[in-house]
PDB file of N, CA and C in Angstrom:
ATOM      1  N   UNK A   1     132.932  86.876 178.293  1.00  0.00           N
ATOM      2  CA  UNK A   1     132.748  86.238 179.581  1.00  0.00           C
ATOM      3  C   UNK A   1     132.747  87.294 180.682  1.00  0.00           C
ATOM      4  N   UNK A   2     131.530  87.303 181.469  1.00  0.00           N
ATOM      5  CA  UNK A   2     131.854  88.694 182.553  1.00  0.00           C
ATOM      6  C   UNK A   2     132.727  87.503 183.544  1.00  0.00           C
ATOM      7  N   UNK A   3     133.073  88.548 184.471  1.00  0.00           N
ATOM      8  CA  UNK A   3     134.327  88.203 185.277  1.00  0.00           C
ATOM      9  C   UNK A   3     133.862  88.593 186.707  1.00  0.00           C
ATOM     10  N   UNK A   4     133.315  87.626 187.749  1.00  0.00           N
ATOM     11  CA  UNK A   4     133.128  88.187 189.124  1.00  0.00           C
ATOM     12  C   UNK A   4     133.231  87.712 189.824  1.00  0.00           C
ATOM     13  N   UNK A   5     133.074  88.254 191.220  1.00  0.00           N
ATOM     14  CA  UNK A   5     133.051  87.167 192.111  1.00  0.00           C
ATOM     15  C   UNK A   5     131.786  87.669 193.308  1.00  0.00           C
ATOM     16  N   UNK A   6     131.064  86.733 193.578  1.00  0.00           N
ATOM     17  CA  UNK A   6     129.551  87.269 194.924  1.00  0.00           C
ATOM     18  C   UNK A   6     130.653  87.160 195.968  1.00  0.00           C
ATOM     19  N   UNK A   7     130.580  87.790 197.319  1.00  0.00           N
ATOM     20  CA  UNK A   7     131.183  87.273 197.998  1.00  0.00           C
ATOM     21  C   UNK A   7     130.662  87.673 199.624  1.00  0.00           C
ATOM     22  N   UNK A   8     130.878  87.110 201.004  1.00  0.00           N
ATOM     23  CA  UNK A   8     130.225  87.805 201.896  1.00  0.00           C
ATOM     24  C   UNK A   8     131.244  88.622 202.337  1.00  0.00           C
ATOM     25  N   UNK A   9     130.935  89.822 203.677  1.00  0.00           N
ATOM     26  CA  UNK A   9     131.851  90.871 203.204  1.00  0.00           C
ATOM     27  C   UNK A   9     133.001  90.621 204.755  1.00  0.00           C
ATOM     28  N   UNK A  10     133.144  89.115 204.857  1.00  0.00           N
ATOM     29  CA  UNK A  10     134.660  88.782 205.636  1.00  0.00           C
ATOM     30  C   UNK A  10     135.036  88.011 204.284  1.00  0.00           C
ATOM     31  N   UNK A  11     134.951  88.206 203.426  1.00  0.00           N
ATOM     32  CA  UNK A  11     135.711  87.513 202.295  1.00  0.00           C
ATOM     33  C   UNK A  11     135.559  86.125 201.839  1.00  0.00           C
ATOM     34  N   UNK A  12     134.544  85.328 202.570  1.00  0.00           N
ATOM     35  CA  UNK A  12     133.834  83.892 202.027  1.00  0.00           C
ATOM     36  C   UNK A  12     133.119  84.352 200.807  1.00  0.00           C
ATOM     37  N   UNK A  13     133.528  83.544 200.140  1.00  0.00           N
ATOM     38  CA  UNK A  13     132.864  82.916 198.467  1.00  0.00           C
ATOM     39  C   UNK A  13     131.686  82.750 198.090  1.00  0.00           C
ATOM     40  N   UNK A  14     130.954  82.879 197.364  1.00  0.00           N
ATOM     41  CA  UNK A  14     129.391  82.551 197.007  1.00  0.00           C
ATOM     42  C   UNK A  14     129.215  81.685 195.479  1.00  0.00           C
ATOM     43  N   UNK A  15     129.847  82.596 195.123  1.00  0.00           N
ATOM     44  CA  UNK A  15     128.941  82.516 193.617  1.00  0.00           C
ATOM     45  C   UNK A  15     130.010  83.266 192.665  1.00  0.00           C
ATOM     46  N   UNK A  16     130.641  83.079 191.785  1.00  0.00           N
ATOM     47  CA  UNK A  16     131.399  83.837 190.729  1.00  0.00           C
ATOM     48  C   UNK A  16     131.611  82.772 189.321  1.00  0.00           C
ATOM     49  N   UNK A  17     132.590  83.761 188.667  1.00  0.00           N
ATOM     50  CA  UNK A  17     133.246  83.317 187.380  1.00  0.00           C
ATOM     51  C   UNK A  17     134.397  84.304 186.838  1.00  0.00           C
ATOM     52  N   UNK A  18     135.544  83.814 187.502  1.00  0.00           N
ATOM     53  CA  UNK A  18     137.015  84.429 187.538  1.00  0.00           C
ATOM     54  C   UNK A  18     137.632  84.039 186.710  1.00  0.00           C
ATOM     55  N   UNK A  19     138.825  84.856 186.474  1.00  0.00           N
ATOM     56  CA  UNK A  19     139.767  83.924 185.300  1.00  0.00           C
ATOM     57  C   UNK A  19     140.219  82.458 186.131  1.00  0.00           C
ATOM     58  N   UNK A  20     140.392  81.122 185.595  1.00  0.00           N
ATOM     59  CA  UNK A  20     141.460  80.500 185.840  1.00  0.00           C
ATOM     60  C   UNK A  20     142.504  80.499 186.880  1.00  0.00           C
ATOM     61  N   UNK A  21     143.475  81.684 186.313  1.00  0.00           N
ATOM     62  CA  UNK A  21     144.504  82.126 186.663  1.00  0.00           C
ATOM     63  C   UNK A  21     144.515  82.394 188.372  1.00  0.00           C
ATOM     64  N   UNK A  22     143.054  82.738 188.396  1.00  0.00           N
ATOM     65  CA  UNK A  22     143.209  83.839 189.870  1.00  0.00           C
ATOM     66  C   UNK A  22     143.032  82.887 190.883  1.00  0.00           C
ATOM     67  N   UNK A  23     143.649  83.383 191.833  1.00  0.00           N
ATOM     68  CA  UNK A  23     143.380  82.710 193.317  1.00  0.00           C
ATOM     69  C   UNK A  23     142.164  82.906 193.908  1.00  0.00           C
ATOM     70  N   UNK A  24     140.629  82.429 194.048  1.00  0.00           N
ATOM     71  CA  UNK A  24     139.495  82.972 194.168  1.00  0.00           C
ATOM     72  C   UNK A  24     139.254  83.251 195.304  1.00  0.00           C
ATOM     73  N   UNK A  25     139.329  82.570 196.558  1.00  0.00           N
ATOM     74  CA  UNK A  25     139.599  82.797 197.615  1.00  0.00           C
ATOM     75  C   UNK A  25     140.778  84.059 197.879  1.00  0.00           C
ATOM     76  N   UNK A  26     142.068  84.119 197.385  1.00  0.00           N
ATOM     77  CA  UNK A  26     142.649  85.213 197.914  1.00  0.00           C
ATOM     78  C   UNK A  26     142.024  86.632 197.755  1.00  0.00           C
ATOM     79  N   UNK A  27     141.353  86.626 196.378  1.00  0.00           N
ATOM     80  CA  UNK A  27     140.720  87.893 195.553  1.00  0.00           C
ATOM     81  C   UNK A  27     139.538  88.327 196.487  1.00  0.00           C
ATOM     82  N   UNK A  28     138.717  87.561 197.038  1.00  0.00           N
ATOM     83  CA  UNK A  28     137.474  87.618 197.415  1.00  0.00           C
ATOM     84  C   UNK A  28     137.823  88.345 199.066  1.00  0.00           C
ATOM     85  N   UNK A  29     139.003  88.086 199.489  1.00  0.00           N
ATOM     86  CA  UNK A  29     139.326  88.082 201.010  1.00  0.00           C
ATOM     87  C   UNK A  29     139.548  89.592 200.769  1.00  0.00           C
ATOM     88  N   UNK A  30     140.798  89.798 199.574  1.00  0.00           N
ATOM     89  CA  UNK A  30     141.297  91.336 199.777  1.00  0.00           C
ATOM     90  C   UNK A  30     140.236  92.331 198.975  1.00  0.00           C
ATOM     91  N   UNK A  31     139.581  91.791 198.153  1.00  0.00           N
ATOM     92  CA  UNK A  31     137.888  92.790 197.830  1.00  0.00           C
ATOM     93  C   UNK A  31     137.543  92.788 199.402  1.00  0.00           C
ATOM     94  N   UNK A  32     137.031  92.062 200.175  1.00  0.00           N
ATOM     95  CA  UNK A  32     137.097  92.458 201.351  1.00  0.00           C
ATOM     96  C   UNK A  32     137.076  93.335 202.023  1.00  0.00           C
ATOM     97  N   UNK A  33     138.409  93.154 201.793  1.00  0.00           N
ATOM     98  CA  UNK A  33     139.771  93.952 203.325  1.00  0.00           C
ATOM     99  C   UNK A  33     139.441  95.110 202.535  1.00  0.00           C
ATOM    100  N   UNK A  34     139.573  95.829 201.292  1.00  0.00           N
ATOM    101  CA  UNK A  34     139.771  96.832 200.695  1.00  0.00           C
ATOM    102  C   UNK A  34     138.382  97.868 200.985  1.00  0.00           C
ATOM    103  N   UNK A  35     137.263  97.032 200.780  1.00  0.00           N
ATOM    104  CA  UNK A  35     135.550  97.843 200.869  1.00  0.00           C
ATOM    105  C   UNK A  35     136.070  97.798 202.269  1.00  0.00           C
ATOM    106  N   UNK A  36     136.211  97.067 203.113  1.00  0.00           N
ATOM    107  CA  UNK A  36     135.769  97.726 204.697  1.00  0.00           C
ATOM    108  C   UNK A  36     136.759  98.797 204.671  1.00  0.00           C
ATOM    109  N   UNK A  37     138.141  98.600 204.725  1.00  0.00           N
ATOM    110  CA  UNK A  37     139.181  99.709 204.743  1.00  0.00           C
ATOM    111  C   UNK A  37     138.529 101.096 204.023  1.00  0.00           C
ATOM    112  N   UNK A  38     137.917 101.004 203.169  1.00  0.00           N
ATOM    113  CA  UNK A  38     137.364 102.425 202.250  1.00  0.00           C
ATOM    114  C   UNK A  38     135.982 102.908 203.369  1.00  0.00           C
ATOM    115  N   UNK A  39     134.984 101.829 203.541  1.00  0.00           N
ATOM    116  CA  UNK A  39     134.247 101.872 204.635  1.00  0.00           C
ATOM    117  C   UNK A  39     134.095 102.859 205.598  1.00  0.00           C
ATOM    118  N   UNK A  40     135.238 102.059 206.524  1.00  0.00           N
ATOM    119  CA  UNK A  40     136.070 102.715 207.805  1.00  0.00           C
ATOM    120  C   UNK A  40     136.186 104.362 207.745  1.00  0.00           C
ATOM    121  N   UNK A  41     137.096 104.334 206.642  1.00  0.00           N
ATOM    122  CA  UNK A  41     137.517 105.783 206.297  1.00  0.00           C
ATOM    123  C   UNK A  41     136.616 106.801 205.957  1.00  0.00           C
ATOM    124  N   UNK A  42     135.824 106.026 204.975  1.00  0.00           N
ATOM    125  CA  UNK A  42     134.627 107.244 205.020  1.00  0.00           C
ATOM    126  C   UNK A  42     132.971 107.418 205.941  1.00  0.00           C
ATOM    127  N   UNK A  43     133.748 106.921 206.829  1.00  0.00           N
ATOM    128  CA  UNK A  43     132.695 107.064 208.193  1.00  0.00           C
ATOM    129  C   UNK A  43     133.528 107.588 209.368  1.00  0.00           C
ATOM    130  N   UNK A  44     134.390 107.925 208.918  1.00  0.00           N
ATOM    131  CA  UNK A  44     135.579 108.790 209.677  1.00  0.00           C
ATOM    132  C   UNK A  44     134.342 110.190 209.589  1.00  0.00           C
ATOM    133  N   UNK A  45     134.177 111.005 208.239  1.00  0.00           N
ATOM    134  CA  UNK A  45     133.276 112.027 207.944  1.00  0.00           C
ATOM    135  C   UNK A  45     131.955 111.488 207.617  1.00  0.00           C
ATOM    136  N   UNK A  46     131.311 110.549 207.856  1.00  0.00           N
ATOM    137  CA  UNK A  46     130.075 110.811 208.199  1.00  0.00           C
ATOM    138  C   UNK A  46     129.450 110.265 206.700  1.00  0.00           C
ATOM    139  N   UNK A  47     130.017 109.424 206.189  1.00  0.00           N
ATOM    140  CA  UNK A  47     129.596 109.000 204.769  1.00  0.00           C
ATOM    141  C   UNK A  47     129.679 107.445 204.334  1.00  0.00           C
ATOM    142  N   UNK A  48     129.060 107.217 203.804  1.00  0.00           N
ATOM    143  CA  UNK A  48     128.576 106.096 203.250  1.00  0.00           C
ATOM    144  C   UNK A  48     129.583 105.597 202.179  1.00  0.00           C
ATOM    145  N   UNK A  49     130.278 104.236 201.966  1.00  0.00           N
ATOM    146  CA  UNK A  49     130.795 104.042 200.498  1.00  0.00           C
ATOM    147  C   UNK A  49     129.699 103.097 200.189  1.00  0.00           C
ATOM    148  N   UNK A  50     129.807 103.780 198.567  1.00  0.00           N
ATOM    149  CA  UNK A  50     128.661 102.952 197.545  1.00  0.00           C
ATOM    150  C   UNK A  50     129.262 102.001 196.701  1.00  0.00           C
ATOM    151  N   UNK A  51     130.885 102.249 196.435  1.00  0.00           N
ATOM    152  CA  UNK A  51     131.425 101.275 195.604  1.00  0.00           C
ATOM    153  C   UNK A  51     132.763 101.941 195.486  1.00  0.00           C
ATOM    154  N   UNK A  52     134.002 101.314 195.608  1.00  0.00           N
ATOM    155  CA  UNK A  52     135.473 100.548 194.947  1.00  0.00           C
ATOM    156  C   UNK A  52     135.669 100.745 194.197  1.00  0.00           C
ATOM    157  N   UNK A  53     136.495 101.648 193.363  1.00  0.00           N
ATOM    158  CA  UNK A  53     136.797 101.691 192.075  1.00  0.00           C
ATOM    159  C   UNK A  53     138.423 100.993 192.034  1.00  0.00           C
ATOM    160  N   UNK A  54     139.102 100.055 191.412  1.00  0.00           N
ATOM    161  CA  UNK A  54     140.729  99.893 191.533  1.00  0.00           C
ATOM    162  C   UNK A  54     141.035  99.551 190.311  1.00  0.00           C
ATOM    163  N   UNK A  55     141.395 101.104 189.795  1.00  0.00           N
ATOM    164  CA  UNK A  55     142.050 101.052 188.626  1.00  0.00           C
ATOM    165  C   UNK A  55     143.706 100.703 188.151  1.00  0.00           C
ATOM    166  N   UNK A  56     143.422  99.232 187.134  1.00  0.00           N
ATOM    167  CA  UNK A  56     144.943  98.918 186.648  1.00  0.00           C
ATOM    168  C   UNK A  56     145.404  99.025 185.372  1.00  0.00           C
ATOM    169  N   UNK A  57     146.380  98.617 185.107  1.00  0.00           N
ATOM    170  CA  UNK A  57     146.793  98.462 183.606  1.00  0.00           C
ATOM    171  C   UNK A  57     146.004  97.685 183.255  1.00  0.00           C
ATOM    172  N   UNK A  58     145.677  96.793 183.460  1.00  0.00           N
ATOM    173  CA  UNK A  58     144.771  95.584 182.598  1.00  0.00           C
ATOM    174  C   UNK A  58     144.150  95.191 182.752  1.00  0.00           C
ATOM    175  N   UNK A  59     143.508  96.383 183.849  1.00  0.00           N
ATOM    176  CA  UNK A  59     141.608  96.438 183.941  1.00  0.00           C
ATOM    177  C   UNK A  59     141.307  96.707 185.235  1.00  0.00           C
ATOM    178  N   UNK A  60     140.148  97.439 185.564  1.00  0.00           N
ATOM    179  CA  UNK A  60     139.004  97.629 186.754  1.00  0.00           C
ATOM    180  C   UNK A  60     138.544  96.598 187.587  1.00  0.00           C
ATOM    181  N   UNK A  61     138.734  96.458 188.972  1.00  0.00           N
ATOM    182  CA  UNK A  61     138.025  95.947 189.808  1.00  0.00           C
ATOM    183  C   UNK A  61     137.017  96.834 190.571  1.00  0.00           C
ATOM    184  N   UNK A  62     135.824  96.707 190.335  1.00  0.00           N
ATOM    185  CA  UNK A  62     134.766  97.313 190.936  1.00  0.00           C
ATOM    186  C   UNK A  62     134.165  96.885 191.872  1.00  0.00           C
ATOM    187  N   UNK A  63     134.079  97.508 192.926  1.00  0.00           N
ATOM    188  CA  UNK A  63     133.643  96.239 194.627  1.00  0.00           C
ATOM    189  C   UNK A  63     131.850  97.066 194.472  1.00  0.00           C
ATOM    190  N   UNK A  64     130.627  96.513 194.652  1.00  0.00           N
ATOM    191  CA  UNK A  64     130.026  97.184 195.632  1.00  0.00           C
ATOM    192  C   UNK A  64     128.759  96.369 196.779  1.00  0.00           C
ATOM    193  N   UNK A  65     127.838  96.720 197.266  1.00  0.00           N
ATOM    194  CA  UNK A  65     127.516  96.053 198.264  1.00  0.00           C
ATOM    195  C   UNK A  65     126.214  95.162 197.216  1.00  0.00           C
ATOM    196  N   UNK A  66     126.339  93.909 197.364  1.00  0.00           N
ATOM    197  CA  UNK A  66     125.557  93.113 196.490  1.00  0.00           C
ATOM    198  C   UNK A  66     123.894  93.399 197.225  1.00  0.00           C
ATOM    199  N   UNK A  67     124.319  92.582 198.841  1.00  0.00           N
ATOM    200  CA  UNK A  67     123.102  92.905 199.772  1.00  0.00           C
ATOM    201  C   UNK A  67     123.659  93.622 201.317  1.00  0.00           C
ATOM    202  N   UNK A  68     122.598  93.071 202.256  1.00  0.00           N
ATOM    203  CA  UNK A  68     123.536  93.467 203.406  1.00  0.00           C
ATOM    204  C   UNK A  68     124.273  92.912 203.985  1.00  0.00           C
ATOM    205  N   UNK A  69     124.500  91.658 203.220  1.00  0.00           N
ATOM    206  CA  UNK A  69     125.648  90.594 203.453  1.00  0.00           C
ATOM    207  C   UNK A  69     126.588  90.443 203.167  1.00  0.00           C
ATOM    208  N   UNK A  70     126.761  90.650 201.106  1.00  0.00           N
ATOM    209  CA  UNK A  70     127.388  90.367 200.649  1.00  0.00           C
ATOM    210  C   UNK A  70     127.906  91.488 199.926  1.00  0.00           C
ATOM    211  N   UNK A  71     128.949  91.192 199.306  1.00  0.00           N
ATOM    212  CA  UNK A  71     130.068  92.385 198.149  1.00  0.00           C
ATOM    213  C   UNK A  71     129.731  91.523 197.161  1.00  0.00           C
ATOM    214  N   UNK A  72     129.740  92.086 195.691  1.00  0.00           N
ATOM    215  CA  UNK A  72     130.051  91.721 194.176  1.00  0.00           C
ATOM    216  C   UNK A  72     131.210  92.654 194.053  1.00  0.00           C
ATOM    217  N   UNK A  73     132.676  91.882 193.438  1.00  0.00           N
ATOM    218  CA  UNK A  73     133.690  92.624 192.545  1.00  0.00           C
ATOM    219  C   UNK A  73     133.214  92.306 191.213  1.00  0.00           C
ATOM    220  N   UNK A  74     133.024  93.462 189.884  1.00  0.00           N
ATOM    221  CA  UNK A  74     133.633  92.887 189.002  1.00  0.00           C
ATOM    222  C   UNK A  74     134.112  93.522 188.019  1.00  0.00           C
ATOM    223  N   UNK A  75     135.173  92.605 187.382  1.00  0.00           N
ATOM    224  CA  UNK A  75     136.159  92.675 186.380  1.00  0.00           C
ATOM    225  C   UNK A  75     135.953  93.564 185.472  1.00  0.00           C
ATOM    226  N   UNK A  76     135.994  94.909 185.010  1.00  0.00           N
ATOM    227  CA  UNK A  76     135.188  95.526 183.455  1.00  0.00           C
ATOM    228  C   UNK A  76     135.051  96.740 183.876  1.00  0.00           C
ATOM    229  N   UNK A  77     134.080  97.534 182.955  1.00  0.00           N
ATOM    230  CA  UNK A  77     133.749  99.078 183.478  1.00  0.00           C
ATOM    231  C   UNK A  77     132.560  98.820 184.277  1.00  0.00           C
ATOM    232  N   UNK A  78     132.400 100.354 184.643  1.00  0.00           N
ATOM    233  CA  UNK A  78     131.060 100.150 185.352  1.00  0.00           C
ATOM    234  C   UNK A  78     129.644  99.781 184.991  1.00  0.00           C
ATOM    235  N   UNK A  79     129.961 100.312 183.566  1.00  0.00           N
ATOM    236  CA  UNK A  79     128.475 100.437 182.891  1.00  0.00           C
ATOM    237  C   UNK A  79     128.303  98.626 182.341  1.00  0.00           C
ATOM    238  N   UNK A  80     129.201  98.381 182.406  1.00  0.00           N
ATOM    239  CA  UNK A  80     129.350  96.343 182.346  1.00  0.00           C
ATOM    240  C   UNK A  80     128.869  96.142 183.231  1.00  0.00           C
ATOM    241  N   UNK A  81     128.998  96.179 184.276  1.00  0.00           N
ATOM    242  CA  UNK A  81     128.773  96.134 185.922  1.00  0.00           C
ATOM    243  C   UNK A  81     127.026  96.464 186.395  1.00  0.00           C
ATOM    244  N   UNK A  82     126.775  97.554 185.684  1.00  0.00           N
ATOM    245  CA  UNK A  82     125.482  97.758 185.947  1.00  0.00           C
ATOM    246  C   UNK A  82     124.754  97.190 185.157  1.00  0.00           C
ATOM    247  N   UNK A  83     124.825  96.787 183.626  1.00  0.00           N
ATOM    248  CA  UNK A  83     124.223  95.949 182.781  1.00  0.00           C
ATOM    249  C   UNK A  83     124.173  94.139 183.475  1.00  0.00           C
ATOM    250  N   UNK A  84     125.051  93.971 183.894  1.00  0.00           N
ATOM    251  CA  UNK A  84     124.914  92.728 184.893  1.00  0.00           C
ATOM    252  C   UNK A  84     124.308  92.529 185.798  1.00  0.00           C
ATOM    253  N   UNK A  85     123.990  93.536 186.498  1.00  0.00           N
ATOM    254  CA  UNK A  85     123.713  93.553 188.167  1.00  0.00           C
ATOM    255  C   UNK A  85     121.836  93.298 187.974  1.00  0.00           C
ATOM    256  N   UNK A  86     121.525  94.115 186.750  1.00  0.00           N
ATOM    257  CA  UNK A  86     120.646  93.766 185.901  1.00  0.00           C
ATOM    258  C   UNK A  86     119.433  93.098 185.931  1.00  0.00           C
ATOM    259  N   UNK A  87     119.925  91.743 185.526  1.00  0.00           N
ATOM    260  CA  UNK A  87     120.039  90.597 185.059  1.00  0.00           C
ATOM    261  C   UNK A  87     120.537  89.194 185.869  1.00  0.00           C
ATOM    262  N   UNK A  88     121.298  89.796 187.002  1.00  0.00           N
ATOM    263  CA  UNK A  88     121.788  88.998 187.454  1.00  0.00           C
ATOM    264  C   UNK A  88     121.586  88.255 188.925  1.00  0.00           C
ATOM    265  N   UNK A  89     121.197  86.918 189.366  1.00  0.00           N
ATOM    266  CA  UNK A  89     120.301  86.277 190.327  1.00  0.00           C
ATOM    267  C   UNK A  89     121.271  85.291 191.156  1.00  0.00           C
ATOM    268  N   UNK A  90     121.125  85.642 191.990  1.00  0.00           N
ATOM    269  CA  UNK A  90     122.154  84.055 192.967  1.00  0.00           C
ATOM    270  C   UNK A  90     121.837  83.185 193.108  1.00  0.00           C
TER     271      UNK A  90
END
C-alpha cells in the first residue's frame, strides 16, 4: 500500500492514503509548516528547496512540491516516491 498524502502548501487536504492510525489533517498541516520552514531557510542563501527528507525509526517522510500549489508527503524511500509520482494523477 503506498502511503501519502496531496496536500496544498497551508496544509489543506486533497487527495491521499495514510495509515488509519494517523491524524490526516494534523500530518498534512506540519508537512506544511516543515517545507515552508526548510523553504524560508534556504532562501536565506539564495536557494531553492526541492524536497524534505525526515528520517525515523520506522520510516521516511518525503515532502516535495507536487505543483505550484500543492506538496505530496510520502511514506517510503525515495526511489518509491519517484516510481509513484510516475504514474500518479489527481
Amino acid at each position: 500500500m503506498k502511503k501519502y498524502a496531496v496536500f496544498k502548501k497551508d496544509g489543506t487536504y486533497i487527495k491521499g492514503n495514510l495509515p488509519e492510525n494517523m491524524e490526516t489533517e494534523r500530518f498534512c498541516i506540519m508537512c506544511a509548516a516543515a517545507f515552508g520552514a526548510a523553504s524560508t531557510a534556504q532562501k536565506e542563501y539564495g536557494d531553492e528547496t526541492r524536497k524534505l527528507v525526515i528520517d525515523g525509526e520506522q520510516g521516511t517522510v518525503i515532502i516535495k512540491p507536487f505543483d505550484k500549489n500543492a506538496l505530496v508527503a510520502y511514506i517510503g524511500t525515495e526511489e518509491e516516491m519517484d516510481e509513484f509520482l510516475k504514474t500518479f494523477k489527481l
